[in-house]
Protein backbone atom coordinates (compact mmCIF):
# COMPACT_ATOMS: atom_id res chain seq x y z
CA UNK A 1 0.00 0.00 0.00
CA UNK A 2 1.30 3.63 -0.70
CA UNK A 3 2.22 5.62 1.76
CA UNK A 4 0.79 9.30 2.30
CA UNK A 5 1.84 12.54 3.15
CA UNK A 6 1.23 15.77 4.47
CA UNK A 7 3.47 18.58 3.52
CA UNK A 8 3.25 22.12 5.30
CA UNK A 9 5.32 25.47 3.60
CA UNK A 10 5.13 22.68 0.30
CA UNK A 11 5.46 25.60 -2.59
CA UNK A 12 8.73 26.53 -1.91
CA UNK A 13 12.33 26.02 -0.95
CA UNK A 14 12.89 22.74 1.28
CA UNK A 15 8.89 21.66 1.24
CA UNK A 16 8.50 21.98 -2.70
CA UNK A 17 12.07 19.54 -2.68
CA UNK A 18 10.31 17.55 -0.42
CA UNK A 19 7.01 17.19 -2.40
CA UNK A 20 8.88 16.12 -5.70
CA UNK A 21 10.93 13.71 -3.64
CA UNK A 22 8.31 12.05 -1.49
CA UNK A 23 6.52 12.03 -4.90
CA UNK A 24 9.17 10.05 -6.39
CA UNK A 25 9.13 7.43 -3.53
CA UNK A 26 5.80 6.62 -4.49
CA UNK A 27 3.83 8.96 -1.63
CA UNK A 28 0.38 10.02 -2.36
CA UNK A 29 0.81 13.80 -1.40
CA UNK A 30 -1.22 16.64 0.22
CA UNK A 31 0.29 19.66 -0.40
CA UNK A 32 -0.31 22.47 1.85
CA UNK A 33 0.98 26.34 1.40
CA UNK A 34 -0.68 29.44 2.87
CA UNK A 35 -0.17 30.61 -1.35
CA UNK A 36 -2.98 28.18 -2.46
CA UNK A 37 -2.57 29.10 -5.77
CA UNK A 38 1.44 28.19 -5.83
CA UNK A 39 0.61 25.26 -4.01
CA UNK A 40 -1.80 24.01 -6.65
CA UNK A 41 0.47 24.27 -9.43
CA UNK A 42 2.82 22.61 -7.63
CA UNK A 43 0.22 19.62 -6.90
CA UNK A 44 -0.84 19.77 -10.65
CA UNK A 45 2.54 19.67 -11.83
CA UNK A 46 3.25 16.10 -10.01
CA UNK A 47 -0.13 14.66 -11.08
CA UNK A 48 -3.41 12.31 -9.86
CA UNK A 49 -1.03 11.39 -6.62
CA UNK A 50 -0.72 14.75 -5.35
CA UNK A 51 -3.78 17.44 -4.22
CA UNK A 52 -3.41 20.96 -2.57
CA UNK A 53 -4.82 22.85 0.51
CA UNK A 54 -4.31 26.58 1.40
CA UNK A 55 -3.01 26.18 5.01
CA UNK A 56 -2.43 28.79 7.75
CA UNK A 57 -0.60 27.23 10.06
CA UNK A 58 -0.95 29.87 12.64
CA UNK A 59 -4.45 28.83 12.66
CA UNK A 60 -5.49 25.58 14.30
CA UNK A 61 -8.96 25.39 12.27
CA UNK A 62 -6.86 26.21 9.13
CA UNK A 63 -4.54 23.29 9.98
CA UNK A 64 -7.83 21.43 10.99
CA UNK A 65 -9.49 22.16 7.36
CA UNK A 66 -6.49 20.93 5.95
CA UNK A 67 -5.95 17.82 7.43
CA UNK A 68 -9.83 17.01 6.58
CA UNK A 69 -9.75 17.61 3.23
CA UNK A 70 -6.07 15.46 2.90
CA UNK A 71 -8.26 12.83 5.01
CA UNK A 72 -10.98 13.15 2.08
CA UNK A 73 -8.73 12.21 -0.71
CA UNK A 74 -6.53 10.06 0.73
CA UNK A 75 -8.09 8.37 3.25
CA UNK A 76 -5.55 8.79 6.08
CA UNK A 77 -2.28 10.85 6.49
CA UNK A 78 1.00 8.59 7.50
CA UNK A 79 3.45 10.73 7.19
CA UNK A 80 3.73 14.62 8.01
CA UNK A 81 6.31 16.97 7.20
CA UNK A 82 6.04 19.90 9.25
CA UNK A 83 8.08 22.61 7.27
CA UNK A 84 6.24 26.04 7.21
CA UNK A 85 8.54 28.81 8.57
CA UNK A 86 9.24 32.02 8.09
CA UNK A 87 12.16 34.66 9.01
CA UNK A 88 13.04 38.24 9.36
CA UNK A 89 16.99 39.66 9.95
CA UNK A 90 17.11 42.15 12.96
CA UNK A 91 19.69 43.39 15.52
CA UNK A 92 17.91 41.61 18.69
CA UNK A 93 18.36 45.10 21.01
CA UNK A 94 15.68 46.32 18.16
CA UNK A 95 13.64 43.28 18.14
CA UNK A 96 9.89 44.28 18.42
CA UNK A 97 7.46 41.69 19.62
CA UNK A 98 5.50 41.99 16.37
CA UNK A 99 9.04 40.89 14.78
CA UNK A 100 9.24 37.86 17.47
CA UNK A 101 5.49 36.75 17.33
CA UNK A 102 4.98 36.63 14.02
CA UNK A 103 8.57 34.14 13.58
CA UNK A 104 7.03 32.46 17.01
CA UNK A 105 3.58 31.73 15.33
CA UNK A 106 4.16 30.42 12.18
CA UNK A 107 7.69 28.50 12.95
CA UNK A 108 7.25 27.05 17.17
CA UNK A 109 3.24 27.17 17.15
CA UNK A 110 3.04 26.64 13.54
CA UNK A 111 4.84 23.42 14.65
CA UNK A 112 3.12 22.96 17.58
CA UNK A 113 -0.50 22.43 16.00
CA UNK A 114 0.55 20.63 12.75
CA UNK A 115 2.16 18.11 15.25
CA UNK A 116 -0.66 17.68 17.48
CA UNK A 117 -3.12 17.15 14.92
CA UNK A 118 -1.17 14.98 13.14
CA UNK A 119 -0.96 12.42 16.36
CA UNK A 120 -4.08 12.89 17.24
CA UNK A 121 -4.69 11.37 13.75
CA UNK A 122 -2.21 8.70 14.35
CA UNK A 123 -4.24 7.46 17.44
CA UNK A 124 -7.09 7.83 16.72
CA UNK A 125 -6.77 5.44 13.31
CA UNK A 126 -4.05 3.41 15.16
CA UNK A 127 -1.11 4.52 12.93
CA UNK A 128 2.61 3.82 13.34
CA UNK A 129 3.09 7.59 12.24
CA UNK A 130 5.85 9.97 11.49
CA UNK A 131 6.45 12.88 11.75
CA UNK A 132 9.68 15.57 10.49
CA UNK A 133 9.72 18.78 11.53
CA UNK A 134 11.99 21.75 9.26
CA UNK A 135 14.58 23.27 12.63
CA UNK A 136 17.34 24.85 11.43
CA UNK A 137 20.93 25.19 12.24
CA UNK A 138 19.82 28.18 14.01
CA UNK A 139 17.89 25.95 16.41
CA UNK A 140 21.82 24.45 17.22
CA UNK A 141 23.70 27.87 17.53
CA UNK A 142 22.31 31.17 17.88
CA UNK A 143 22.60 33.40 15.10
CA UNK A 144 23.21 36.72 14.98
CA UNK A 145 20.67 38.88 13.52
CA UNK A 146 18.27 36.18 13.54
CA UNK A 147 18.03 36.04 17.72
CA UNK A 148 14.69 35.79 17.23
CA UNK A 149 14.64 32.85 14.39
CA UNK A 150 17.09 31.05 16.46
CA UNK A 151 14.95 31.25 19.44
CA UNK A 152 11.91 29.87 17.58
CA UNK A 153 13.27 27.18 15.85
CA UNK A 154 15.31 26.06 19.23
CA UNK A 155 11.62 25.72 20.71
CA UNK A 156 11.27 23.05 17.28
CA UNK A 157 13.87 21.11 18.41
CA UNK A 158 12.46 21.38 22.36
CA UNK A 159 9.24 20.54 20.85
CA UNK A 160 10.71 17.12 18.96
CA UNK A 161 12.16 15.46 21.44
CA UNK A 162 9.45 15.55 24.46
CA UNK A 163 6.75 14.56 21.89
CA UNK A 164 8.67 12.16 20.70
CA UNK A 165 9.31 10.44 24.17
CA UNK A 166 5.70 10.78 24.90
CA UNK A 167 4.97 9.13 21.61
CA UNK A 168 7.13 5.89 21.32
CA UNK A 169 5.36 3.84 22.70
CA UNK A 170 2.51 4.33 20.69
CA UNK A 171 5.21 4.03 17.60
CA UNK A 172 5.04 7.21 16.64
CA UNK A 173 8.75 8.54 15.44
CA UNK A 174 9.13 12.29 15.60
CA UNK A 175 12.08 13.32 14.44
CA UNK A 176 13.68 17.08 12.64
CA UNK A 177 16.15 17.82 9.99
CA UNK A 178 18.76 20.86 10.59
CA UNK A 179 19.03 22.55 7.46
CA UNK A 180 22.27 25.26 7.16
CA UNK A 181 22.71 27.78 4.18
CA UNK A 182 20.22 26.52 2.18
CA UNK A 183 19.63 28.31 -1.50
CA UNK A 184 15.85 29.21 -1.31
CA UNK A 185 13.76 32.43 -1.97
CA UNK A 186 14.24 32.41 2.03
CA UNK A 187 17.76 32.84 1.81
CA UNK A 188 17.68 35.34 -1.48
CA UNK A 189 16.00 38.00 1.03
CA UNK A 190 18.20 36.88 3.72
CA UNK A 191 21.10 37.71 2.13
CA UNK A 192 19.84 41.50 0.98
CA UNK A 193 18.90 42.20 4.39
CA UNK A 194 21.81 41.32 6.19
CA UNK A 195 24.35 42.87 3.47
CA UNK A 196 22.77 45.96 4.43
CA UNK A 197 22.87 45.47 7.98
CA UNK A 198 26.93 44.13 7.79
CA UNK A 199 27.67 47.21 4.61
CA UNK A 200 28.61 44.44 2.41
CA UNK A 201 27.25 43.35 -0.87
CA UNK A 202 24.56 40.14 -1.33
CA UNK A 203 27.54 38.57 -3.04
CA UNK A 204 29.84 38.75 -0.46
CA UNK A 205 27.20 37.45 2.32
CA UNK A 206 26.48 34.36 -0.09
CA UNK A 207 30.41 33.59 -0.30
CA UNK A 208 30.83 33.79 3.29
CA UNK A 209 28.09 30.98 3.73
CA UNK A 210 29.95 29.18 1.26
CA UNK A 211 33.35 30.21 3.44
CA UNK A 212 31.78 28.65 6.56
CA UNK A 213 30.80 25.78 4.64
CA UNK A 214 33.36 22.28 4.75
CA UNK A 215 31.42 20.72 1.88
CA UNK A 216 32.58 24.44 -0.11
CA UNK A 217 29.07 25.16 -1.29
CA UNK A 218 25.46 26.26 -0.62
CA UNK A 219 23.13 23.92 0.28
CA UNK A 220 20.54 23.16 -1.90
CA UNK A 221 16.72 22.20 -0.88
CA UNK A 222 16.98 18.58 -2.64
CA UNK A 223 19.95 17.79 0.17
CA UNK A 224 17.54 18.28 2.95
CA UNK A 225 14.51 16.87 1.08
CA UNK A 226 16.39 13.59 0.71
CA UNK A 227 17.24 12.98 3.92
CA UNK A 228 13.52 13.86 4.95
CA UNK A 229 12.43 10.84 2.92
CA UNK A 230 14.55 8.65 5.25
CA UNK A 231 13.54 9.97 8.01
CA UNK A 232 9.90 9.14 7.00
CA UNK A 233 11.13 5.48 5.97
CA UNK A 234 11.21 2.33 7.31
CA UNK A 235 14.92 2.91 7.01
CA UNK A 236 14.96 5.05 9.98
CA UNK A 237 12.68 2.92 11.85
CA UNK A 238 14.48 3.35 14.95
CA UNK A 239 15.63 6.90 15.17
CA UNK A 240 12.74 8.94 16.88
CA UNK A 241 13.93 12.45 18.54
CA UNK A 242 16.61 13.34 16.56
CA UNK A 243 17.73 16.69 15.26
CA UNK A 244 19.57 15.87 12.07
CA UNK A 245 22.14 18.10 10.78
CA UNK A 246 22.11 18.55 6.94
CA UNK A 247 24.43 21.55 7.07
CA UNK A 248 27.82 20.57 4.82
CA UNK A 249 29.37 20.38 8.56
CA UNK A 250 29.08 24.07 9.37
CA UNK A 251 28.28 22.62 12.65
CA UNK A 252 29.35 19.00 13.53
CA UNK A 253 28.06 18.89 17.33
């Protein structure tokens, strides 16, 4: 029987990487982006195996809606992929709380409630599920500029590991990949912002990333995507509570 997945954040970056690669594993996909029209190219583009949902993942009947209509088509979600997130560059002594609620809602309770659904799914139908949450190498190391990003996506990895000791013994894996400089529209605007906050050029941010990099390049959203796949297989099917790194070895710890 095919598996099936739920995919949040899927029409960009890591999650579109991750639709096209579950996609080629043989998932049946439901593809969820708060850009519903993005998202339902994307869907389209893959084919009968794949439908779309607009998602807000800041709201819990949003996520709820979602998960319903995935439920409708599919029959039953076994596999979520909790990648929504969002970010924003600031100095944190000018951090506003509008700055660190909004990167709080959609990336720790964004989290939170895909999660919790999800399992509540899982029990209910009595399924081995799993679920991978999008940290960050951020949520290993605090960044600068990004205090606020870093704190949110710490909370991820917080998150991960206490649900998935609650979880084992119902077999539910919960697990989280630690992406570093990853080349996505994300990282285009990250790279404007903090050239202007460092007086350097875009170019000379993007070759420092590179610079800090072991592998000696940017990361690219199909490197994280396949190592999501595992984590969702059968191959990983006794690693629960892990925060992978998928960072080149920018950070090795």
């Amino acid at each position: 029987m095919n598996k099936n997945i739920l995919i949040t954040g899927a029409a960009n970056g890591i999650g579109l990487a991750s639709s096209y690669a579950f996609a080629e594993a043989g998932y049946n996909l439901a593809l969820t982006d708060l850009d519903g029209e993005r998202v339902k190219a994307v869907a389209q583009k893959i084919g009968s195996q794949a439908c779309s949902v607009e998602i807000d993942v800041r709201n819990r009947q949003s996520i709820e809606r979602a998960f319903a209509k995935a439920i409708e088509v599919l029959g039953h979600i076994d596999v979520v992929h909790a990648n929504a997130g969002v970010s924003s560059m600031i100095p944190a002594v000018d951090l506003t709380e509008e700055d660190w609620d909004f990167n709080f809602d959609v990336n720790a309770k964004g989290v939170f409630l895909t999660n919790q659904i999800a399992v509540q799914h899982f029990l209910q139908k009595k399924i081995a599920g799993v679920i991978v949450n999008t940290a960050s190498l951020a949520g290993k190391v605090g960044a600068p500029l990004l205090a606020h990003y870093s704190a949110s996506k710490f909370a991820v990895l917080g998150w991960t590991q206490a649900l998935a000791r609650e979880h084992a013994k119902d077999n539910i894996r919960v697990n989280a990949v630690c992406p570093g400089f990853v080349k996505t529209p994300m990282q285009d605007r990250e790279v404007i912002w903090e050239a202007k906050l460092l007086g350097q050029t875009p170019e000379e941010v993007r070759q420092s990333y590179i610079d800090q990099t072991p592998l000696g390049r940017l990361e690219t959203p199909e490197d994280v995507a396949e190592v999501v796949v595992f984590l969702a297989s059968d191959a990983a099917r006794f690693m629960t509570g892990q925060g992978i790194n998928v960072t080149g070895g920018v950070y090795m710890g």
